[in-house]
Protein backbone atom coordinates (compact mmCIF):
# COMPACT_ATOMS: atom_id res chain seq x y z
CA UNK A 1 31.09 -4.71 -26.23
CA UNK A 2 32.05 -7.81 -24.25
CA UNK A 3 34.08 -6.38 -21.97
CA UNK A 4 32.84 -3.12 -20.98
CA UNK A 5 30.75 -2.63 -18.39
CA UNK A 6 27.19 -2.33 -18.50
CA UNK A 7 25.70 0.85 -19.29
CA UNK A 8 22.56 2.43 -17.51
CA UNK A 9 20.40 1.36 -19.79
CA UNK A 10 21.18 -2.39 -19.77
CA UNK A 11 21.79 -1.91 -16.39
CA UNK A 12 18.71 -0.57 -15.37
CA UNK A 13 16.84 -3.48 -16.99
CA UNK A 14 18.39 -6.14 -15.52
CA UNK A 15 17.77 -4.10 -12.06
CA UNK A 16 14.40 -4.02 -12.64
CA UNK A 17 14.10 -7.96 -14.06
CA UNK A 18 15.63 -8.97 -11.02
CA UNK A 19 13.45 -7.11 -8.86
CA UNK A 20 9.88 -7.65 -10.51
CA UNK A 21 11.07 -11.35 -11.40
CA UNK A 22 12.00 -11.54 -7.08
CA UNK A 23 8.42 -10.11 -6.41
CA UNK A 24 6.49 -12.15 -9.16
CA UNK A 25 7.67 -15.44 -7.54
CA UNK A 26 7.20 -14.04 -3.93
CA UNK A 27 4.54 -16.37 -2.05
CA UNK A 28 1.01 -15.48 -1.53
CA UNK A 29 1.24 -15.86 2.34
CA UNK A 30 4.67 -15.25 3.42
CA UNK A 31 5.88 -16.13 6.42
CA UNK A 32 7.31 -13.26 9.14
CA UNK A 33 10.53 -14.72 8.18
CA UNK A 34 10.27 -14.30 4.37
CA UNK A 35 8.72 -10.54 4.83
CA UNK A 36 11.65 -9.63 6.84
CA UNK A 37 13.95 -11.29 4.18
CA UNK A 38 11.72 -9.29 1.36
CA UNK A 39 12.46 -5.62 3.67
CA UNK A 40 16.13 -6.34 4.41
CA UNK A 41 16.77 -7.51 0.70
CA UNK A 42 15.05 -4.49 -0.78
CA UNK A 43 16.73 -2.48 1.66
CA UNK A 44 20.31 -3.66 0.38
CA UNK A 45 19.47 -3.63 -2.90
CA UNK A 46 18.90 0.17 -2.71
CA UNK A 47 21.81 1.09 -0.39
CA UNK A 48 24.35 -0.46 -2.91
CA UNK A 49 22.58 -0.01 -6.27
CA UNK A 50 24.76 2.63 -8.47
CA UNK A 51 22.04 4.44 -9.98
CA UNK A 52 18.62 5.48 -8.00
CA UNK A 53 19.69 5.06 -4.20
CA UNK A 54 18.75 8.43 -3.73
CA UNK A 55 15.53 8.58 -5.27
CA UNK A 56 14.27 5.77 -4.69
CA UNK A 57 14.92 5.94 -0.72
CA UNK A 58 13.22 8.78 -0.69
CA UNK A 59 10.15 6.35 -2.22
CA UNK A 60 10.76 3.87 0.52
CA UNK A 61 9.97 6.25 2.61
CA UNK A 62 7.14 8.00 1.03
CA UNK A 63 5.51 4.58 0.70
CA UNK A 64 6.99 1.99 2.80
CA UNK A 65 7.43 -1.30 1.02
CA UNK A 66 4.37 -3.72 1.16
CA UNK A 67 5.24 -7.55 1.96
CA UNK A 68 2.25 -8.77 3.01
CA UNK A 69 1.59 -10.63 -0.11
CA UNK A 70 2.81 -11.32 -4.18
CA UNK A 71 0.03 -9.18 -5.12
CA UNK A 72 1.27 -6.52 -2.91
CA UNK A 73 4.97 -6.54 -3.62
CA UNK A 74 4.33 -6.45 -6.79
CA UNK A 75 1.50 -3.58 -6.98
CA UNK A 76 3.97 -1.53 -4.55
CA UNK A 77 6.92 -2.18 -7.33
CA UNK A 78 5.29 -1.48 -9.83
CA UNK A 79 4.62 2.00 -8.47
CA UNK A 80 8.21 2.78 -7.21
CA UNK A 81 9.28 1.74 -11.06
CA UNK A 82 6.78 3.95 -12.62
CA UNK A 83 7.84 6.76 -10.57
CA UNK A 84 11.63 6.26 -12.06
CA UNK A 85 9.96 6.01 -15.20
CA UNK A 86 8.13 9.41 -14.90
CA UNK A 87 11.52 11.09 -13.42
CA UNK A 88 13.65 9.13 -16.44
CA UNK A 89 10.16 10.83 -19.28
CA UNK A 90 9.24 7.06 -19.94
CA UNK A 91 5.87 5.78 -20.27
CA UNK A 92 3.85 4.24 -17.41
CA UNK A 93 3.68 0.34 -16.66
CA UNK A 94 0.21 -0.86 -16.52
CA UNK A 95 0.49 -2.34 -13.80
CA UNK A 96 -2.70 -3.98 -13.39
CA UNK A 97 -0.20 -6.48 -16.40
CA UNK A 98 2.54 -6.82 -14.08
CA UNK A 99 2.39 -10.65 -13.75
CA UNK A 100 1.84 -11.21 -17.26
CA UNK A 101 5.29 -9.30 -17.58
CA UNK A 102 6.71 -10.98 -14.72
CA UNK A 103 5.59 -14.51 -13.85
CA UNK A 104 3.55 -15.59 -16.76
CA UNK A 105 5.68 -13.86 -19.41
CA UNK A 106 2.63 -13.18 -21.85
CA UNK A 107 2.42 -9.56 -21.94
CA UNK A 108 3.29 -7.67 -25.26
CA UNK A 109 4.68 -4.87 -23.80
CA UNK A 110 7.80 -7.07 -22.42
CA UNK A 111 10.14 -3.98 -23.10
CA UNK A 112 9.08 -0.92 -20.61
């Protein structure tokens, strides 16, 4: 309905667009200012997110979040998502597909 509020399904995936869309479009060779930018963001993002601060702290801190490159960002996201997944009994990302998903859009598997 129009005028609910989103549930944590719909929810989720527009978390997780946002995020992979952010990382997909990060540069190759950011600057010290635009990794710092990447941390704090993420950082935020996690404290005030309803659903998986917990968790998913616990993965920041299990595998500190890489910004030293697209490729990175996007291999370490990829990983933190998949471990949701796993915890949530949905299938894995491939994520060697994750810019296909993301940045090119071509991938068939749009909806994980």
């Amino acid at each position: 309905m129009e005028n609910c509020p989103a549930d944590s399904v719909t929810l989720g995936k527009a978390a997780w667009t946002l995020l992979h869309t952010t990382a997909a479009y990060y540069p190759d060779r950011p600057a010290p200012s635009q990794m710092d930018s990447m941390r704090a963001f993420m950082t935020s993002f996690i404290d005030n997110y309803p659903c998986f601060s917990k968790e998913f702290k616990q993965y920041m801190v299990d595998e500190p979040i890489r910004v030293g490159s697209r490729k990175k960002l996007s291999e370490w996201l990829c990983r933190q998502h998949n471990k949701v997944n796993e915890k949530l009994g949905k299938p894995a990302f491939d994520c060697k597909v994750v810019f296909d998903r993301w940045l090119q859009g071509s991938c068939k598997e749009c909806d994980q």
